[in-house]
Protein backbone atom coordinates (compact mmCIF):
# COMPACT_ATOMS: atom_id res chain seq x y z
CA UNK A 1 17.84 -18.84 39.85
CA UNK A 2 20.81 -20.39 38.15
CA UNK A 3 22.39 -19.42 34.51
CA UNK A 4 22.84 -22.35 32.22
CA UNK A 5 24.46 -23.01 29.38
CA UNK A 6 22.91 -25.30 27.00
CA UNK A 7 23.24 -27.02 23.65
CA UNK A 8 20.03 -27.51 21.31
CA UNK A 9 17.82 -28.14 18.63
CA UNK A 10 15.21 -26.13 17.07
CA UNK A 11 12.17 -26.76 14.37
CA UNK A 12 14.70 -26.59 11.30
CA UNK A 13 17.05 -29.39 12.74
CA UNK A 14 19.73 -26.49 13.69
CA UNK A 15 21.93 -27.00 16.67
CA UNK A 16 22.19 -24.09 18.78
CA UNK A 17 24.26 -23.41 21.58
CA UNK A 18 23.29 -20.24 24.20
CA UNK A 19 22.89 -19.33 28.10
CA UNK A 20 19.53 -18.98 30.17
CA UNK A 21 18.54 -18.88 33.67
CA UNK A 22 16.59 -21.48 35.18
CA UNK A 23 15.56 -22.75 38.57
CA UNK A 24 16.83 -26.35 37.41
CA UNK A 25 16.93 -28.39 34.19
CA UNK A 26 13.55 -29.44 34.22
CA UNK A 27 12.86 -25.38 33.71
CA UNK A 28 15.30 -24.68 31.45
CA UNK A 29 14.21 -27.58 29.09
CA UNK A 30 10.21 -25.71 29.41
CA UNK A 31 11.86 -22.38 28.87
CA UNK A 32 13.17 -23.94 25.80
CA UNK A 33 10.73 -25.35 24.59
CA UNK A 34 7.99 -22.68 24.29
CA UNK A 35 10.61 -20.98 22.34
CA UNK A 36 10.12 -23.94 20.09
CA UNK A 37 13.76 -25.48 21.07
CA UNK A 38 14.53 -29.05 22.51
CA UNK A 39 17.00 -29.32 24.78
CA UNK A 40 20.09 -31.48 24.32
CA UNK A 41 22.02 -31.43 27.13
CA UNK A 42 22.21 -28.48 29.92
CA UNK A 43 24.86 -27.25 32.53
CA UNK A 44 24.92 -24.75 35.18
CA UNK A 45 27.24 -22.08 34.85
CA UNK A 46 29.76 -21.84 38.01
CA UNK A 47 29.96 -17.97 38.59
CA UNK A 48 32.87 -16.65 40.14
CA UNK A 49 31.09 -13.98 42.36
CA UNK A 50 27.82 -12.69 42.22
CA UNK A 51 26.10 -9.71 39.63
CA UNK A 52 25.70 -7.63 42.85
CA UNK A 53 29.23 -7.68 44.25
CA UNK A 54 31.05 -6.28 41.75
CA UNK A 55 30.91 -3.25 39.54
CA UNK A 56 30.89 -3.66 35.71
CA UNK A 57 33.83 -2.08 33.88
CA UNK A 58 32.98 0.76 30.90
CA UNK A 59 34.01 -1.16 28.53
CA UNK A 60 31.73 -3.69 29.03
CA UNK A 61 28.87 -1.28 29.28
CA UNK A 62 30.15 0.87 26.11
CA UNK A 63 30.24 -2.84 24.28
CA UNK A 64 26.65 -3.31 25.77
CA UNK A 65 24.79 -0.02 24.70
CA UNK A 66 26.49 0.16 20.98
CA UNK A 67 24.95 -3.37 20.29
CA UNK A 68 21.66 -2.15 21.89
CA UNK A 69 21.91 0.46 19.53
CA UNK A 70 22.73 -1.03 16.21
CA UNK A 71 20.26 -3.94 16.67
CA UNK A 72 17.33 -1.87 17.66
CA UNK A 73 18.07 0.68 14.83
CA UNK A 74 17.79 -2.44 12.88
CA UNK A 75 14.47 -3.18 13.93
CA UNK A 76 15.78 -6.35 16.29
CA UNK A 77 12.73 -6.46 19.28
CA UNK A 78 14.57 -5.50 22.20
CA UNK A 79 14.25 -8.78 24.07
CA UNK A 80 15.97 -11.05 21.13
CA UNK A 81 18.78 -8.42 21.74
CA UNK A 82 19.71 -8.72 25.04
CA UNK A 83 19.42 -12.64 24.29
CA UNK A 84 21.78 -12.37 21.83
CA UNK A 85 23.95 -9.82 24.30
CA UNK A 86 23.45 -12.50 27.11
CA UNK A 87 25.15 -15.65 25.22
CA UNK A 88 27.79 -13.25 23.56
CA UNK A 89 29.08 -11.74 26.41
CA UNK A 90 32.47 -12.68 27.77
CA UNK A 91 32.27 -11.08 31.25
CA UNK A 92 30.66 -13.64 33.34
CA UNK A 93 29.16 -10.93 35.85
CA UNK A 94 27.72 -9.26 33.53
CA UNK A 95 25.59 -12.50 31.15
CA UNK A 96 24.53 -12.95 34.61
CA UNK A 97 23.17 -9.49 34.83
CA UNK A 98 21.74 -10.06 31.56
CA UNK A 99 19.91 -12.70 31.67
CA UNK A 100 18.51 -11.87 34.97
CA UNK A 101 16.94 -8.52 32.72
CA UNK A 102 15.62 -10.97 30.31
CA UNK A 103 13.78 -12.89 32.73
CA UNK A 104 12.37 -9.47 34.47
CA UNK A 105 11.01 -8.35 30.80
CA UNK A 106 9.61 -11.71 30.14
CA UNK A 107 7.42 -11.82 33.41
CA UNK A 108 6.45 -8.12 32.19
CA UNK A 109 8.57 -5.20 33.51
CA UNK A 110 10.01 -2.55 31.42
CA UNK A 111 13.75 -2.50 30.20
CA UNK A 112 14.43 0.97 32.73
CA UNK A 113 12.75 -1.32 35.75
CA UNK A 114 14.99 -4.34 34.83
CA UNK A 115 18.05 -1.65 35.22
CA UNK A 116 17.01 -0.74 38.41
CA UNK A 117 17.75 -4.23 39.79
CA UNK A 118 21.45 -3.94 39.23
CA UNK A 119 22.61 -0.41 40.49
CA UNK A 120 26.11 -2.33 40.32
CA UNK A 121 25.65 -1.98 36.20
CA UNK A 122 23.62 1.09 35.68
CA UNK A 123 23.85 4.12 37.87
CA UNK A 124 20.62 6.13 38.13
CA UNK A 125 21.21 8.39 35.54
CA UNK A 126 21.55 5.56 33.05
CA UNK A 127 17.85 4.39 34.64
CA UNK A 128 16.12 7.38 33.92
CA UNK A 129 17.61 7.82 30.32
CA UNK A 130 16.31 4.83 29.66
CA UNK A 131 13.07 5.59 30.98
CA UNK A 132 12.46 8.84 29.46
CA UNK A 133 13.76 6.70 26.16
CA UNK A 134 11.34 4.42 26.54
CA UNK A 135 8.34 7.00 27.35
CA UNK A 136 9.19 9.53 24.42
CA UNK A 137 9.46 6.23 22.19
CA UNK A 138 13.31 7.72 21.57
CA UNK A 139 15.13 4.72 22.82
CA UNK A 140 17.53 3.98 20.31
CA UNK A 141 18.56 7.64 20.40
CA UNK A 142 19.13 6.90 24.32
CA UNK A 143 21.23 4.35 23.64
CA UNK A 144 23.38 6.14 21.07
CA UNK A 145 23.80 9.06 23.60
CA UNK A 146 24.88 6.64 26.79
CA UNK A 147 27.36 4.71 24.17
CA UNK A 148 28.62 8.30 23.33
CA UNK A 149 28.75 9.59 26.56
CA UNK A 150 30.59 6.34 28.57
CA UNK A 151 33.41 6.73 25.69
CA UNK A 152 34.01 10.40 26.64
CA UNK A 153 33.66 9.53 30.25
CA UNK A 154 36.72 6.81 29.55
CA UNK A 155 38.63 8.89 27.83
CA UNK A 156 38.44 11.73 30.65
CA UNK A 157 39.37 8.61 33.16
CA UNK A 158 41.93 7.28 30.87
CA UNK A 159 43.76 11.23 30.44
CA UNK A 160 43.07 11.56 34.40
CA UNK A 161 45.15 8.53 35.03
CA UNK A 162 48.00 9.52 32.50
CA UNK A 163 47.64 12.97 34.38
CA UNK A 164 48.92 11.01 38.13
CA UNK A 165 51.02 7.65 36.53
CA UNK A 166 53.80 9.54 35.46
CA UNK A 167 54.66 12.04 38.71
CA UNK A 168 54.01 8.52 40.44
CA UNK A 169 56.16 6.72 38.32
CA UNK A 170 58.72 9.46 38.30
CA UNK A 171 58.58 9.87 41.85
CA UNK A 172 59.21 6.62 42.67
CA UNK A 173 62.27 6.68 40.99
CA UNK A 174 63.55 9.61 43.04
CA UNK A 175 62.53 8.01 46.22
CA UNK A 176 64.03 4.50 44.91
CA UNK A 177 67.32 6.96 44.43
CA UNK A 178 67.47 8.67 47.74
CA UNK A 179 66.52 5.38 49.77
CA UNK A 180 70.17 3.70 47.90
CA UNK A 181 71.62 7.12 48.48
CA UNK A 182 71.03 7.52 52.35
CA UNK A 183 71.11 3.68 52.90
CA UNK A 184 73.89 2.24 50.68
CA UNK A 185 76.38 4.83 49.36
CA UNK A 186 76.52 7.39 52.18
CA UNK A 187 77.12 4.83 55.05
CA UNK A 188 80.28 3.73 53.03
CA UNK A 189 81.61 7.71 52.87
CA UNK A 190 80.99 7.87 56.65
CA UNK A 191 84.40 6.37 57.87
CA UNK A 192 86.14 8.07 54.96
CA UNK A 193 84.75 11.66 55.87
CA UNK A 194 85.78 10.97 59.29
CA UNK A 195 89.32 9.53 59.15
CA UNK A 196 89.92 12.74 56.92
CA UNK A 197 90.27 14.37 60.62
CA UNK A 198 88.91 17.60 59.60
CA UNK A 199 86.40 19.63 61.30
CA UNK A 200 82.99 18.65 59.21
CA UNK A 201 80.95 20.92 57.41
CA UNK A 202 77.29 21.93 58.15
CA UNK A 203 75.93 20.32 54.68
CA UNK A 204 78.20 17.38 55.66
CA UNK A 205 76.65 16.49 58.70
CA UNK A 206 72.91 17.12 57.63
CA UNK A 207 73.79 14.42 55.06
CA UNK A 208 74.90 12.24 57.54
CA UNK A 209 72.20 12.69 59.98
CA UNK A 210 69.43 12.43 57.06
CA UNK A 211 71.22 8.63 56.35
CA UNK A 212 71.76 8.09 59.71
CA UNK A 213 67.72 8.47 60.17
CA UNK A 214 67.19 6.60 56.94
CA UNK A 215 69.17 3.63 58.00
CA UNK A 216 68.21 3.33 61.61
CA UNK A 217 64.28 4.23 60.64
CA UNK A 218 63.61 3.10 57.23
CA UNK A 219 60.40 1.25 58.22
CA UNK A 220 59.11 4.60 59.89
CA UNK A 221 59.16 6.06 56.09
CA UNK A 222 57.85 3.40 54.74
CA UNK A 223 55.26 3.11 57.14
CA UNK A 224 54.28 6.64 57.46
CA UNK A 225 52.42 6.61 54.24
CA UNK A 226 49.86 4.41 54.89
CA UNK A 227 49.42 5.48 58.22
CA UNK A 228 48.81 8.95 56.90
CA UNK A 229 46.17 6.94 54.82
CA UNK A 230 44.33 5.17 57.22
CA UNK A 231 44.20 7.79 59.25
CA UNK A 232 42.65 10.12 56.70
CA UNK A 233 40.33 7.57 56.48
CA UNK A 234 39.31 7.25 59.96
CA UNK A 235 39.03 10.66 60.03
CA UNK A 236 36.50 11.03 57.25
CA UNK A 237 34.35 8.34 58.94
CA UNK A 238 34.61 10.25 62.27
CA UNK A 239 34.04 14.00 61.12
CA UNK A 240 32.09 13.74 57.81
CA UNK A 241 32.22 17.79 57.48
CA UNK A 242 35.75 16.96 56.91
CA UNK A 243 34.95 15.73 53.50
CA UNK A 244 33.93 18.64 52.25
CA UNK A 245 37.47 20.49 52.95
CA UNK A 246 39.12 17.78 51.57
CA UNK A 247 36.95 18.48 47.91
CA UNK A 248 37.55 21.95 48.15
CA UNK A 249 41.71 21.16 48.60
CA UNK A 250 41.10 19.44 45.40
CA UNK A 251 39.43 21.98 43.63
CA UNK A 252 41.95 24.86 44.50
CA UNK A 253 45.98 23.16 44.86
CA UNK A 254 47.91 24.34 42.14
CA UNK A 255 48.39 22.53 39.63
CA UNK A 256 45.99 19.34 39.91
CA UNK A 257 43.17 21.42 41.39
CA UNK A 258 42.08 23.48 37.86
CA UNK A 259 42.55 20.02 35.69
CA UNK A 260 39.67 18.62 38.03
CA UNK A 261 37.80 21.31 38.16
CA UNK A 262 37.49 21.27 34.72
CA UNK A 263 37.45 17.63 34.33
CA UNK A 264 34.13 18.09 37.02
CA UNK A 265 31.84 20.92 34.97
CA UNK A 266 32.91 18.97 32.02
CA UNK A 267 31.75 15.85 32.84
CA UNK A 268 28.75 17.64 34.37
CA UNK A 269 27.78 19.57 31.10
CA UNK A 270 27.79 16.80 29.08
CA UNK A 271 25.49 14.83 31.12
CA UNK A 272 23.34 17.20 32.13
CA UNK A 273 22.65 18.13 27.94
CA UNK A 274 22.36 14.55 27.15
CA UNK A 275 19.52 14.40 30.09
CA UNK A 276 18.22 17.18 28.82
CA UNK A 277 17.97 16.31 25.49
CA UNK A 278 16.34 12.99 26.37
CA UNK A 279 13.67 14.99 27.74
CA UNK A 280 14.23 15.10 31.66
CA UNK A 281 13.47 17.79 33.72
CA UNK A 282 15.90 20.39 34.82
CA UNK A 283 15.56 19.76 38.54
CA UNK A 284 15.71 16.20 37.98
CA UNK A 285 18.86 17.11 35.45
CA UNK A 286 20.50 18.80 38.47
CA UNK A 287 19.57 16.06 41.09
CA UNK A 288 21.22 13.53 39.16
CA UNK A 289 24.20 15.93 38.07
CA UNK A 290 24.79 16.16 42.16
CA UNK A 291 25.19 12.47 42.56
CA UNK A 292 27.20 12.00 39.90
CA UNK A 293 29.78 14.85 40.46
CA UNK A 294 31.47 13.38 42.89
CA UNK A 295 32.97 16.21 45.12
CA UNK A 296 30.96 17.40 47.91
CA UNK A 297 31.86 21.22 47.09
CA UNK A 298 30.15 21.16 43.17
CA UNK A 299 27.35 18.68 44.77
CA UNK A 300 26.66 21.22 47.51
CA UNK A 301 26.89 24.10 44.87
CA UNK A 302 24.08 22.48 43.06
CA UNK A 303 22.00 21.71 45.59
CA UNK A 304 22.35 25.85 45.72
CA UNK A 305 21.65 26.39 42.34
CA UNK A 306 17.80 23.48 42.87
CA UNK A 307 17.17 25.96 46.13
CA UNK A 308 17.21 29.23 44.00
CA UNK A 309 15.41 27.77 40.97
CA UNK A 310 12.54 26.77 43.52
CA UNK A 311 12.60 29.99 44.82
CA UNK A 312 11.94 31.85 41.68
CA UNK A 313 15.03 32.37 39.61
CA UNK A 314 15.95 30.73 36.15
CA UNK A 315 18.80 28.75 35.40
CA UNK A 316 21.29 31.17 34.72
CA UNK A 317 20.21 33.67 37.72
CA UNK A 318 21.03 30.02 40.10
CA UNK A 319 24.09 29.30 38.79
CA UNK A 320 25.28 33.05 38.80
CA UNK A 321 24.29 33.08 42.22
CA UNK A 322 26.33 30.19 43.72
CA UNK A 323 29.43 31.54 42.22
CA UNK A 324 31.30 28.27 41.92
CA UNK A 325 30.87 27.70 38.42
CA UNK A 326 32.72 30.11 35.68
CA UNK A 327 31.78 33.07 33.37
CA UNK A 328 32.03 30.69 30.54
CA UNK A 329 29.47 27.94 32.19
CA UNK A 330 26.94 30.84 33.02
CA UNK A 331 27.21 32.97 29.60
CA UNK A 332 26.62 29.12 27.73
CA UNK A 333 23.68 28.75 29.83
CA UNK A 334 22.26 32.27 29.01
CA UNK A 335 22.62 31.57 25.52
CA UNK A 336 21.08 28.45 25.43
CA UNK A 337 18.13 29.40 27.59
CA UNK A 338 17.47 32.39 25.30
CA UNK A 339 17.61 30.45 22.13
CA UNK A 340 16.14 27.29 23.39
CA UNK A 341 19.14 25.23 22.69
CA UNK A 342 20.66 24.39 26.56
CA UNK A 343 21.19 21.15 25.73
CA UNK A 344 23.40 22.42 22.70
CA UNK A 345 24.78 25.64 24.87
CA UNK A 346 25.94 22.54 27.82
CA UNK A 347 27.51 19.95 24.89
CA UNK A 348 29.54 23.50 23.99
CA UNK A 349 30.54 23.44 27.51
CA UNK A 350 31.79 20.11 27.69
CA UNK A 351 33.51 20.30 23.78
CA UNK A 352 35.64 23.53 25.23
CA UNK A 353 36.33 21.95 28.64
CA UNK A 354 37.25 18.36 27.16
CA UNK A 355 40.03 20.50 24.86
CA UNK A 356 41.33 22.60 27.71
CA UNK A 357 41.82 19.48 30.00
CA UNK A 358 43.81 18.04 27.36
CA UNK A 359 46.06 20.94 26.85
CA UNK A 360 46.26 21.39 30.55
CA UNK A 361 47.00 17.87 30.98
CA UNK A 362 49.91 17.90 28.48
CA UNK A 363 51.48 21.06 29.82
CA UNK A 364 51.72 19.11 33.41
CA UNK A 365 53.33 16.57 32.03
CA UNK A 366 55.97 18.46 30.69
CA UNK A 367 56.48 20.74 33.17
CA UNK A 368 56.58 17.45 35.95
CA UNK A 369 59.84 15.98 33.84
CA UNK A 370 62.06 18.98 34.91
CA UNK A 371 60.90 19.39 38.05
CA UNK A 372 61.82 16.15 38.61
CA UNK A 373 64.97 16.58 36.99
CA UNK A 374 65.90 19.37 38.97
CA UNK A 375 65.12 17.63 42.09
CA UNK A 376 67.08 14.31 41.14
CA UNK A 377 70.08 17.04 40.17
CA UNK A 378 69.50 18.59 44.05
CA UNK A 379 69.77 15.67 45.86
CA UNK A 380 72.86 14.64 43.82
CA UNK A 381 74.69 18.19 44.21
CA UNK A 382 73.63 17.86 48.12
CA UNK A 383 75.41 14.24 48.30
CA UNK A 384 78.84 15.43 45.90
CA UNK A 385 78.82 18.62 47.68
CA UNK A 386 78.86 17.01 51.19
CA UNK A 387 81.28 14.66 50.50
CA UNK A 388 83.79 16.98 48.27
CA UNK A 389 83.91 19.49 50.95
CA UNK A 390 85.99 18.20 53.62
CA UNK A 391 88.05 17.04 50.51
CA UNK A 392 88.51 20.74 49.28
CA UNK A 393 89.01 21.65 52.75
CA UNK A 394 92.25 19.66 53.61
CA UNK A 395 93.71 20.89 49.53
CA UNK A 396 92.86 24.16 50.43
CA UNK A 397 95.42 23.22 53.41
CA UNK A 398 98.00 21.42 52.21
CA UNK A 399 101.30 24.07 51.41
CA UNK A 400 103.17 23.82 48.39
């Protein structure tokens, strides 16, 4: 089934323009017209790839669930808002994904099933929120608390990217510096340093060895990168227990590994409460928490915590028990369990977490510009140093 965009009339004389899939334009025109339009003139919208190759950005979902939101708290029926969503939107993916959810509610499934089509758009969690939402007859309250939560979930991504761009930026600068270094300047010294006819000193001829490898190897160092890559790669595919080392590296170098820790339980507590809250069940809570935590050490820790709470135990006895998680994350959970209030105790969580990324963040990024600095300073002391010496050496010589 195609998506076209049409031009119309309807019962008041009013040209309207809007999208809707149809088989061909003999549909589309009876689509229309039980609606009570007439059709004017039709065409079929050329998609650039299709709604289940490519996954839709946040933004585009935020933009999605806050209109949800605001036009059913206005008392819009749902299915006149995701028309209204489907000729509005500008990302071409996604009105396709739209409109294929009108035509699933219109031949009678529920909005949660007509998710479920497009795993691309809406991950499970999302799914099930909607579900319960639409079970507990709280579905604009679902809504408000996905539109919520995807905002905090881009700015986490957004202050995780400004976390790596500027050591990457930084660092390619260096590297940019030591590749002219080795490559341009220090082959030009070399028949200098020589013709001086002095005996060369040990920092001296590391320097010119380390150029001598840069120039006759270059491609080796660039190459070795994504070698190192690919190889990692291949290696996860071949040993998938190695996967699970590699998340626990994550978790514990110094200094990324606390910032995504953090970044990890945060992201965790603040879905789990808004599950919670929407009136899912803890073990379903926790199963969807483990897919969505993305490192196999927290998933695995989890999958612990389900075990123990099967066994017996309550919440705070599981998570105490795996150890992974924090005094802070297991007094919060105490707390809430005692006074009913997890989902309240978890958002508490998340609040604390979200401000202690951002501090940590910020005192990276400061620390990363001297380091840098000092390294950039090295590497230019190594090179003046190397090339001064022999220099000093035949002053030091010469008799007055």
């Amino acid at each position: 089934m195609a998506l076209y965009s049409y031009k119309a009339i309807d019962s008041n004389g009013k040209t309207i323009k809007g999208l809707q899939d149809a088989a061909n334009l003999v549909d589309l025109e009876m689509r229309l017209k039980r609606n009570g339009i007439d059709l004017i003139n039709g065409k079929e919208e050329e998609e650039k790839s299709s709604f289940g190759a490519t996954k839709i950005k946040r933004i585009d979902l935020i933009t999605f669930f806050f209109n949800l939101e605001q036009l059913t708290r206005a008392g819009v029926p749902l299915l006149e808002c995701l028309a209204d969503l489907r000729d509005t939107m500008e990302e071409p993916t996604f009105r396709e994904i739209i409109a294929s959810m009108v035509e699933a509610i219109e031949n009678g499934k529920q909005l949660s099933q007509a998710m479920a089509m497009h795993p691309n758009a809406f991950d499970k969690i999302t799914t099930n929120l909607t579900k319960s939402g639409e079970d507990s007859g709280r579905l604009v309250q679902v809504f408000g608390h996905l539109t919520e939560s995807l905002k905090w979930q881009d700015e986490m991504a957004s202050q995780t990217k400004n976390m790596m761009i500027y050591p990457l930026f930084v660092g390619t600068i260096v590297l940019g510096i030591t590749f002219f270094l080795m490559i341009y300047l220090v082959p030009q010294l070399v028949g200098f340093i020589k013709g001086m006819g002095q005996e060369i000193p040990i920092q001296t001829r590391m320097l010119l060895a380390t150029s001598n490898f840069f120039v006759n190897y270059w491609y080796v160092i660039l190459l070795t990168p994504p070698a190192l890559i690919a190889s990692y790669k291949v290696a996860l595919l071949t040993s998938p227990g190695l996967q699970y080392h590699v998340d626990n590296l994550k978790l514990n170098i110094w200094p990324t590994g606390p910032i995504l820790r953090k970044i990890i339980l945060a992201r965790f507590a603040n879905t789990f409460a808004m599950m919670y809250s929407s009136g899912i069940t803890i073990m379903d809570c926790l199963a969807n928490s483990r897919d969505l935590v993305d490192n196999q050490v927290i998933a695995q820790s989890l999958q612990n915590v389900m075990r123990e709470i099967e066994s017996g135990k309550n919440l705070t006895q599981s998570f105490q028990q795996t150890g992974i998680f924090p005094p802070l994350v297991v007094r919060m959970l105490k707390v809430g369990e005692a006074t009913g209030q997890l989902d309240q105790a978890l958002l508490n969580v998340s609040y604390f977490y979200d401000r202690d990324v951002k501090d940590s963040i910020k005192k990276v990024q400061v620390m990363i510009e001297p380091t840098m600095t000092i390294i950039l300073g090295v590497l230019l002391g190594w090179v003046m140093l190397s090339v001064l010496s022999p220099i000093y050496d035949i002053i030091g010589k010469v008799k007055l």
